[in-house]
C-alpha atoms as a PDB file:
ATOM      1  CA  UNK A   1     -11.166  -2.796  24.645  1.00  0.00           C
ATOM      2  CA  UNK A   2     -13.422  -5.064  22.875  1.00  0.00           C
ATOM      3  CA  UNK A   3     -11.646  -8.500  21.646  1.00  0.00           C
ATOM      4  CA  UNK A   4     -13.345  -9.594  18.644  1.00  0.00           C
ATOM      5  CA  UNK A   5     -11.592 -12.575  16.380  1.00  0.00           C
ATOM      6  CA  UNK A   6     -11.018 -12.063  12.740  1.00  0.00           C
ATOM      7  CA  UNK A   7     -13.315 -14.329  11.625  1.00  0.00           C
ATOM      8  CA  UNK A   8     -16.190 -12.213  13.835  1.00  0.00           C
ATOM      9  CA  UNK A   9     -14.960  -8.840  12.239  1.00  0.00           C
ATOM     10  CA  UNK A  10     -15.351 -10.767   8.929  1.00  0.00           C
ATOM     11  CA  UNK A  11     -18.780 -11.413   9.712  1.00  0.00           C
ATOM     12  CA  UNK A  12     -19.375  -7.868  10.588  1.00  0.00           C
ATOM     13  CA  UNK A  13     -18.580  -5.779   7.675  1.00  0.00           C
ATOM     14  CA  UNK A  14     -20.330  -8.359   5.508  1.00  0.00           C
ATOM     15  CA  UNK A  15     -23.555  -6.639   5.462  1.00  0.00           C
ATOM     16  CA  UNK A  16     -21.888  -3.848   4.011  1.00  0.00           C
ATOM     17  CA  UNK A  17     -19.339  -5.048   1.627  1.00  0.00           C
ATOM     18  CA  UNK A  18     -21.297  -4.220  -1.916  1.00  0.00           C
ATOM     19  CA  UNK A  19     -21.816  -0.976  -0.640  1.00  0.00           C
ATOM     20  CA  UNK A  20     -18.261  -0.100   0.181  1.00  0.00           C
ATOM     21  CA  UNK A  21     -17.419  -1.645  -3.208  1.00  0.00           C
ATOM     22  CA  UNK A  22     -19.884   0.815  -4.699  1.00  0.00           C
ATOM     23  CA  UNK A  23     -18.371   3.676  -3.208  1.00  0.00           C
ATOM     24  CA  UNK A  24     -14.777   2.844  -3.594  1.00  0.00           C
ATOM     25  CA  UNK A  25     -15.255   1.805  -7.255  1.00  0.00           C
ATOM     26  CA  UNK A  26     -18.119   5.006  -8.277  1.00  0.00           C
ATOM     27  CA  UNK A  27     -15.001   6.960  -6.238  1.00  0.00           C
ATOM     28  CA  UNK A  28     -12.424   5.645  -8.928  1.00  0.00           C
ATOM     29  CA  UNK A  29     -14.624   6.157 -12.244  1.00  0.00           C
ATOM     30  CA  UNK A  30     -15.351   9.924 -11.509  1.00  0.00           C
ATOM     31  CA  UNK A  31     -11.680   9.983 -11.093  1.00  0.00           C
ATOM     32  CA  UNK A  32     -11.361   8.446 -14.731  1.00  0.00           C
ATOM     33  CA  UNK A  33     -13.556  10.687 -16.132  1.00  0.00           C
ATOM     34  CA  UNK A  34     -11.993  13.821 -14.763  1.00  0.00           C
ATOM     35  CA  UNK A  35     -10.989  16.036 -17.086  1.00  0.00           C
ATOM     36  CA  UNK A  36      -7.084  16.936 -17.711  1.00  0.00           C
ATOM     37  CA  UNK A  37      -6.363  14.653 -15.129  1.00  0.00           C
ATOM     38  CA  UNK A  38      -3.113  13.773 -15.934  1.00  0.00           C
ATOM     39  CA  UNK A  39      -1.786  17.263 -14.986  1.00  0.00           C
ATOM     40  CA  UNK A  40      -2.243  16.310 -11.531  1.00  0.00           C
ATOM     41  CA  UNK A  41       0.298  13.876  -9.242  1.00  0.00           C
ATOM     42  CA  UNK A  42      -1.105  10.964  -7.319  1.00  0.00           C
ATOM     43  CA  UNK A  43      -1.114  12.688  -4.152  1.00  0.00           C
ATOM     44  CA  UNK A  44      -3.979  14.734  -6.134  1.00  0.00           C
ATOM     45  CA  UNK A  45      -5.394  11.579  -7.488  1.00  0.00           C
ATOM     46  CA  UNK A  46      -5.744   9.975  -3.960  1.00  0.00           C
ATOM     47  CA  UNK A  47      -7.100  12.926  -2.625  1.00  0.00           C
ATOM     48  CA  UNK A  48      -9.855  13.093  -4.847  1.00  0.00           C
ATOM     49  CA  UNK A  49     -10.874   9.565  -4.581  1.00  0.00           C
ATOM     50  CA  UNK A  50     -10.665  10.073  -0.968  1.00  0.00           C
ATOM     51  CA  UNK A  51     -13.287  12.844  -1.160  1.00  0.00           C
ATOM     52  CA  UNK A  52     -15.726  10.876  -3.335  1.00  0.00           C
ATOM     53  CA  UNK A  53     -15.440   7.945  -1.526  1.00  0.00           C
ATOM     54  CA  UNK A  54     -15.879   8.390   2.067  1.00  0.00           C
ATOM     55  CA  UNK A  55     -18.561  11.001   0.561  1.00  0.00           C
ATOM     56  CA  UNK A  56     -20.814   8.098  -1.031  1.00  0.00           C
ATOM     57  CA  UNK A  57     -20.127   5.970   2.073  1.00  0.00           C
ATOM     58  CA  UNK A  58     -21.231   8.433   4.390  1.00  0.00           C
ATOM     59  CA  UNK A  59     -24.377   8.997   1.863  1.00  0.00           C
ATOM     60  CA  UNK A  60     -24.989   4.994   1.585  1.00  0.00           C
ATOM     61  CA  UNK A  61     -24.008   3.896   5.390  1.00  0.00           C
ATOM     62  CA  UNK A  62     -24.977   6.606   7.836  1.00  0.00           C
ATOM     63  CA  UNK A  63     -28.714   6.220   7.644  1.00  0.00           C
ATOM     64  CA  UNK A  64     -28.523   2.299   8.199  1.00  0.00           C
ATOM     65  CA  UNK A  65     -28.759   1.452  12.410  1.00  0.00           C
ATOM     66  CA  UNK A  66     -26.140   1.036  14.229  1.00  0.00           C
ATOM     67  CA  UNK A  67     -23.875   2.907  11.860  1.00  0.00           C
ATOM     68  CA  UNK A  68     -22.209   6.221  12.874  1.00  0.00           C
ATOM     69  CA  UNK A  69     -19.870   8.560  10.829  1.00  0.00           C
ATOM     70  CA  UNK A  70     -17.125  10.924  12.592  1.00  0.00           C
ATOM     71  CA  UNK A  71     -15.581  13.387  10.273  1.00  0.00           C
ATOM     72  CA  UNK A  72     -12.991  15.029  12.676  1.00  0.00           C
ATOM     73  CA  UNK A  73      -9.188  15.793  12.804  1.00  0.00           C
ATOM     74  CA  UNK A  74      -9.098  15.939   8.810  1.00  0.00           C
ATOM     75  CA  UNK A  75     -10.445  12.177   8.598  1.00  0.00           C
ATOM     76  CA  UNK A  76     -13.466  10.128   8.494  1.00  0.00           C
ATOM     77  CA  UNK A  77     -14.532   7.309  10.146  1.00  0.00           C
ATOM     78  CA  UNK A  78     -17.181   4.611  10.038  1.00  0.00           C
ATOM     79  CA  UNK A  79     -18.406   2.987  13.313  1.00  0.00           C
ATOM     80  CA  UNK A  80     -20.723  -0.404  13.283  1.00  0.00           C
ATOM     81  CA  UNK A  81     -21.915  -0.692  16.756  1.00  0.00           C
ATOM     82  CA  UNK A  82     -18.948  -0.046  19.275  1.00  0.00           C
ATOM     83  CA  UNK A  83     -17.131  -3.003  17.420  1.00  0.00           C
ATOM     84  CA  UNK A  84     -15.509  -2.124  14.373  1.00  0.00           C
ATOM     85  CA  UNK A  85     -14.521   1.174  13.731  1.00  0.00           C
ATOM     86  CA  UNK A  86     -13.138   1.926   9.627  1.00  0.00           C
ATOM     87  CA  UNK A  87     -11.299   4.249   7.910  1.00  0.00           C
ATOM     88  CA  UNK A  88     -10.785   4.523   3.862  1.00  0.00           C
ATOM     89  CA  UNK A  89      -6.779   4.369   2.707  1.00  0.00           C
ATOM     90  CA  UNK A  90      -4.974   3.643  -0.212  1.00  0.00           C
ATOM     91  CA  UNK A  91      -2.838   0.920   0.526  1.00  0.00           C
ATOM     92  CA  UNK A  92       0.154  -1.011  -1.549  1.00  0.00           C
ATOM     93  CA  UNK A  93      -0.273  -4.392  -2.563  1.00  0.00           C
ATOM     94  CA  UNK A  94       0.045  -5.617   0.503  1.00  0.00           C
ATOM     95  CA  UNK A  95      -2.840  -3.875   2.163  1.00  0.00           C
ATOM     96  CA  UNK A  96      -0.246  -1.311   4.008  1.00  0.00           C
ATOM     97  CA  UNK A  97      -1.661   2.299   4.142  1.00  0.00           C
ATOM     98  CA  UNK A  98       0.352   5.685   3.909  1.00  0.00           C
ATOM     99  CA  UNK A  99       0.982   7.364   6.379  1.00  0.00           C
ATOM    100  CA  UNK A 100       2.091  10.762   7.594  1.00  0.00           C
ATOM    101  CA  UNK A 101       3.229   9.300  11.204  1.00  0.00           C
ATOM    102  CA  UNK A 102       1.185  12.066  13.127  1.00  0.00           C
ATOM    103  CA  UNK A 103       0.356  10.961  16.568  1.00  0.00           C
ATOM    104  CA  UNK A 104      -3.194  10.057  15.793  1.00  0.00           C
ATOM    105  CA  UNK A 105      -2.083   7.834  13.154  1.00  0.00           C
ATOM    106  CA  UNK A 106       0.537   6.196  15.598  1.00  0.00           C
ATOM    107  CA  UNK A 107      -2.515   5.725  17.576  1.00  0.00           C
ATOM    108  CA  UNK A 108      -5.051   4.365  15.176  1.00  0.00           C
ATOM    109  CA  UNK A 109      -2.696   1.633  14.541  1.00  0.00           C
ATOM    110  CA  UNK A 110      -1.399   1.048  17.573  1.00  0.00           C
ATOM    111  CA  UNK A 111      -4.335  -1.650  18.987  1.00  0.00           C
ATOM    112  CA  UNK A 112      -3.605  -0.651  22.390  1.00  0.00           C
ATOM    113  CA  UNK A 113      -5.025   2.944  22.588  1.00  0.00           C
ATOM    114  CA  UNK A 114      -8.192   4.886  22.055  1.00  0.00           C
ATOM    115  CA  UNK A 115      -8.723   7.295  19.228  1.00  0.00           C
ATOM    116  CA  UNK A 116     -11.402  10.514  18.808  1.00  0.00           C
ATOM    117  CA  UNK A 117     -13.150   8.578  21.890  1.00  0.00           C
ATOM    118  CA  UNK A 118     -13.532   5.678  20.903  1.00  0.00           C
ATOM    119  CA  UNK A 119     -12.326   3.005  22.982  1.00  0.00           C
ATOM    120  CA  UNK A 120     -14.122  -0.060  22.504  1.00  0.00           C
ATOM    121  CA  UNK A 121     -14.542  -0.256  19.003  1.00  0.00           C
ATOM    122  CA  UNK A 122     -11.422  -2.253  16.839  1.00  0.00           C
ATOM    123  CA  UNK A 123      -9.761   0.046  14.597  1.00  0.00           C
ATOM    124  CA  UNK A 124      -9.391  -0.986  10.636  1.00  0.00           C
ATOM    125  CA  UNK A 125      -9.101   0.331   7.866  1.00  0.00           C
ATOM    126  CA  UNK A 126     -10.859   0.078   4.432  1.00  0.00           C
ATOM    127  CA  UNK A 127      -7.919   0.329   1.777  1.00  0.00           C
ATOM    128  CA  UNK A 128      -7.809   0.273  -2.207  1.00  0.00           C
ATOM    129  CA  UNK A 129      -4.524  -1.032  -3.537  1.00  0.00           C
ATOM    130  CA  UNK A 130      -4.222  -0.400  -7.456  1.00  0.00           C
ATOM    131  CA  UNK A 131      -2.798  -2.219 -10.392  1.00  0.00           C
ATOM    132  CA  UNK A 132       1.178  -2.329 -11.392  1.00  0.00           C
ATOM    133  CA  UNK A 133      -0.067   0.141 -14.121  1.00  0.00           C
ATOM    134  CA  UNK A 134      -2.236   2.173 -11.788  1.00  0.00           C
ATOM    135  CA  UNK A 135      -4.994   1.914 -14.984  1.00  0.00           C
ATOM    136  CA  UNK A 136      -7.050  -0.202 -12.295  1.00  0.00           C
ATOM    137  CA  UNK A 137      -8.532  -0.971  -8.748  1.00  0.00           C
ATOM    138  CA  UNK A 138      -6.961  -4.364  -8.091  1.00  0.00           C
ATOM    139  CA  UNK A 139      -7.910  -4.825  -4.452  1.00  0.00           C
ATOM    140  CA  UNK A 140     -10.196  -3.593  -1.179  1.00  0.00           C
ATOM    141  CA  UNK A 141      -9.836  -4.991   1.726  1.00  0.00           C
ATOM    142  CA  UNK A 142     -10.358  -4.768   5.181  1.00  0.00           C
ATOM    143  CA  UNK A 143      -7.550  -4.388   6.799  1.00  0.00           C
ATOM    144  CA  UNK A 144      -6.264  -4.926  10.621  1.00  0.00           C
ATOM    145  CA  UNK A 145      -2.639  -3.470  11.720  1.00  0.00           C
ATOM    146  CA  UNK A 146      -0.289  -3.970  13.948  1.00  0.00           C
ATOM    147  CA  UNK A 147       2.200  -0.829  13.671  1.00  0.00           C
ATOM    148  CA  UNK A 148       3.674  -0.712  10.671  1.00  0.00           C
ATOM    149  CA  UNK A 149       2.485  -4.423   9.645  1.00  0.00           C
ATOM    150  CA  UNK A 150      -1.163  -5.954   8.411  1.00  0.00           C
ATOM    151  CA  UNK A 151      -1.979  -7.964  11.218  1.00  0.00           C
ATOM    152  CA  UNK A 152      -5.325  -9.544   9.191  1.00  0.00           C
ATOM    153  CA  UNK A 153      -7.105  -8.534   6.180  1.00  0.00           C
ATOM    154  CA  UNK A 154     -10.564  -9.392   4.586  1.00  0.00           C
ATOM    155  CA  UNK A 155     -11.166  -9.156   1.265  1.00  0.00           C
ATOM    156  CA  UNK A 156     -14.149  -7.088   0.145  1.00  0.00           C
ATOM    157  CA  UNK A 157     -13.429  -7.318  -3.507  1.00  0.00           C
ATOM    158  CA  UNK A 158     -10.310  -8.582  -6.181  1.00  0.00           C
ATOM    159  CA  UNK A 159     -10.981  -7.792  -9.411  1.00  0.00           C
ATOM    160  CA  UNK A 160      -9.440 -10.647 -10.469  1.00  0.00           C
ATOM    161  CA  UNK A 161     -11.827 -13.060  -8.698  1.00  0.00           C
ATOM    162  CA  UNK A 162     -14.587 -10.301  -9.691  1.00  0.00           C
ATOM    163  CA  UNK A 163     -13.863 -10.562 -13.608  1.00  0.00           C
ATOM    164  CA  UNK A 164     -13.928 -14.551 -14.009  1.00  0.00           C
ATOM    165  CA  UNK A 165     -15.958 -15.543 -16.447  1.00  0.00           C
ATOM    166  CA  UNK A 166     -17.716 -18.863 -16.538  1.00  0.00           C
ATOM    167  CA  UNK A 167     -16.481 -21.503 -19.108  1.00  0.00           C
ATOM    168  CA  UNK A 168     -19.514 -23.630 -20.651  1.00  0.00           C
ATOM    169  CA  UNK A 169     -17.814 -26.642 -21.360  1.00  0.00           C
ATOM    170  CA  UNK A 170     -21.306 -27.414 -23.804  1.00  0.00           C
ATOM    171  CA  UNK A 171     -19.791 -24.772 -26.080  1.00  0.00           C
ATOM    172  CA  UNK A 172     -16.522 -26.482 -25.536  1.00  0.00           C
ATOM    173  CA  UNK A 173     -17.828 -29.268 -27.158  1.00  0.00           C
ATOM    174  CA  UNK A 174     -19.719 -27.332 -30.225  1.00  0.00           C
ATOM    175  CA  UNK A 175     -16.600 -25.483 -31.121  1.00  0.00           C
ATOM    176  CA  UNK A 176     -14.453 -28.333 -31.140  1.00  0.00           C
ATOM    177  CA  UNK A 177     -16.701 -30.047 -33.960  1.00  0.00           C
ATOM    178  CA  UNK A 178     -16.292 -27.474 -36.416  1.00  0.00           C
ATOM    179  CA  UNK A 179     -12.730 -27.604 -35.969  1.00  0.00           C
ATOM    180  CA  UNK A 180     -12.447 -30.925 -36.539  1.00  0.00           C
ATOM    181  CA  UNK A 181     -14.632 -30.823 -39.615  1.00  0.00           C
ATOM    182  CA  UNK A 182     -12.868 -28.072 -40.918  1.00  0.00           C
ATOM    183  CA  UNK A 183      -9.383 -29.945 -40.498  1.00  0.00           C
ATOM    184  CA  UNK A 184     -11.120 -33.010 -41.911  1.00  0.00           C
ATOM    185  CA  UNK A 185     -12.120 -30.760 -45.207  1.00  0.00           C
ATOM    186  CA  UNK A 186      -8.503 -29.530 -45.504  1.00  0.00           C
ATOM    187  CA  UNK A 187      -7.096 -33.224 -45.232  1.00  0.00           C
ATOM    188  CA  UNK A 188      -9.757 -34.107 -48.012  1.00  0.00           C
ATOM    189  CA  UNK A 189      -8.970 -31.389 -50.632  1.00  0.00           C
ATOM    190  CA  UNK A 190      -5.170 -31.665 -49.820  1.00  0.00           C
ATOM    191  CA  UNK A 191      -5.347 -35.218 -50.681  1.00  0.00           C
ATOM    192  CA  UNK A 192      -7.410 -34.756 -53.750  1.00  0.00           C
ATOM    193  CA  UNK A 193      -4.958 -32.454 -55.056  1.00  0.00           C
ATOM    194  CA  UNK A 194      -2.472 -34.622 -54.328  1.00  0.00           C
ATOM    195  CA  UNK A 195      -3.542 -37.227 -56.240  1.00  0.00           C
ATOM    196  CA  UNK A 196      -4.852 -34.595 -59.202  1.00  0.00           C
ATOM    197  CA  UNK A 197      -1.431 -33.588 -59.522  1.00  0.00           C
ATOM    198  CA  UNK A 198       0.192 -37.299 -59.612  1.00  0.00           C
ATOM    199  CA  UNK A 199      -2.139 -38.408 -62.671  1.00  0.00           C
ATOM    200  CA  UNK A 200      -1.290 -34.846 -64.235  1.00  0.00           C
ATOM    201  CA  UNK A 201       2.564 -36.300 -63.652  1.00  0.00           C
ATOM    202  CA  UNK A 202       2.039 -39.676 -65.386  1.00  0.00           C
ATOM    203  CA  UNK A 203       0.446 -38.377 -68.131  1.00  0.00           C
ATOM    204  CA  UNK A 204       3.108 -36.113 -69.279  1.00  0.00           C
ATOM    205  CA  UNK A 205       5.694 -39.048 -68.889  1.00  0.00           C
ATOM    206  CA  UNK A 206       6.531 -40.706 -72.029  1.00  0.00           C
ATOM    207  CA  UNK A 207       6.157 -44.338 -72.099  1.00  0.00           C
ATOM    208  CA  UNK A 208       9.479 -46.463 -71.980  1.00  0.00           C
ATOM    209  CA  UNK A 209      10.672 -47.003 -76.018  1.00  0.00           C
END
């Protein structure tokens, strides 16, 4: 079996990362936009995404070299080279798939066998985890297990860290001068009613007989 570090697995699926972000968030969209879909459960749900998914990943990655796709045994996976062999999951927040413990899936995360013939390839898994809400894709990462723990993941995309959006600290500085100007204006007026008001007082007070 081929021993590769995290850090060269990292390196590996790097060339690919937009396009499995591409997939995996086109995937969740058409889900969006799928009519009546709140009549179905999430099992539905995470079939469907499933389908669309590994669909647009087979469509973007299988005519790039050194990139072969096995559909077989009701699943779909993603070879680069005979080093990293993928598969696409829905995962929790902590990057851990489910799993109907078949013996294939015992297998596939169990680092020391071979799976569908492929022995020297590392086994990992591409997996979506979604928001609290399940409105959103929070997370996809790579991920490497060990049983029924994530050894190692990689993050291919965090829609936090996605989302930020730079802070010009120029504007910063314009916005703050109308602020202050407008407070300064306020303080003025206030102060000139003020003292309107105390000359309207010592007029109406009659002076000491």
């Amino acid at each position: 079996m081929t021993i590769l570090s995290d850090s060269e697995l990292a390196e590996i699926i790097g060339p690919v990362e937009s396009k499995i972000s591409e997939a995996v968030l086109y995937a969740w969209s058409a889900w969006l936009a799928t009519p009546n879909k709140s009549y179905f459960c999430a099992r539905t749900r995470a079939n469907i995404i499933w389908d669309l998914a590994t669909r647009t990943l087979e469509e973007k990655l299988e005519p790039m070299p050194s990139i072969h796709v096995n559909r077989s045994s009701n699943t779909c996976m993603f070879m680069i080279g005979q080093q990293l062999t993928f598969r696409f999951k829905k995962a929790d927040e902590n990057g851990v798939s489910s799993n109907y413990p078949t013996p294939m899936a015992l297998a596939f995360h169990d680092p020391e066998q071979y799976v569908l013939g492929i022995p020297e390839a590392v086994k990992t898994e591409i997996v979506y985890s979604l928001n609290k809400l399940e409105t959103e894709i929070s997370a996809i990462k790579l991920v490497r297990r060990n049983g029924d723990t994530v050894a190692w993941s990689h993050s291919i995309y965090d829609r936090n860290m996605n989302n930020i959006i730079a802070i010009n600290t120029a504007d910063q500085v314009q916005e703050a001068t109308p602020r202050k100007a407008r407070a300064s204006i306020k303080r003025e007026v206030a102060e000139k009613l003020a003292d309107a008001s105390n000359e309207s007082t010592l007029k109406n007070v009659s002076p000491p007989q």
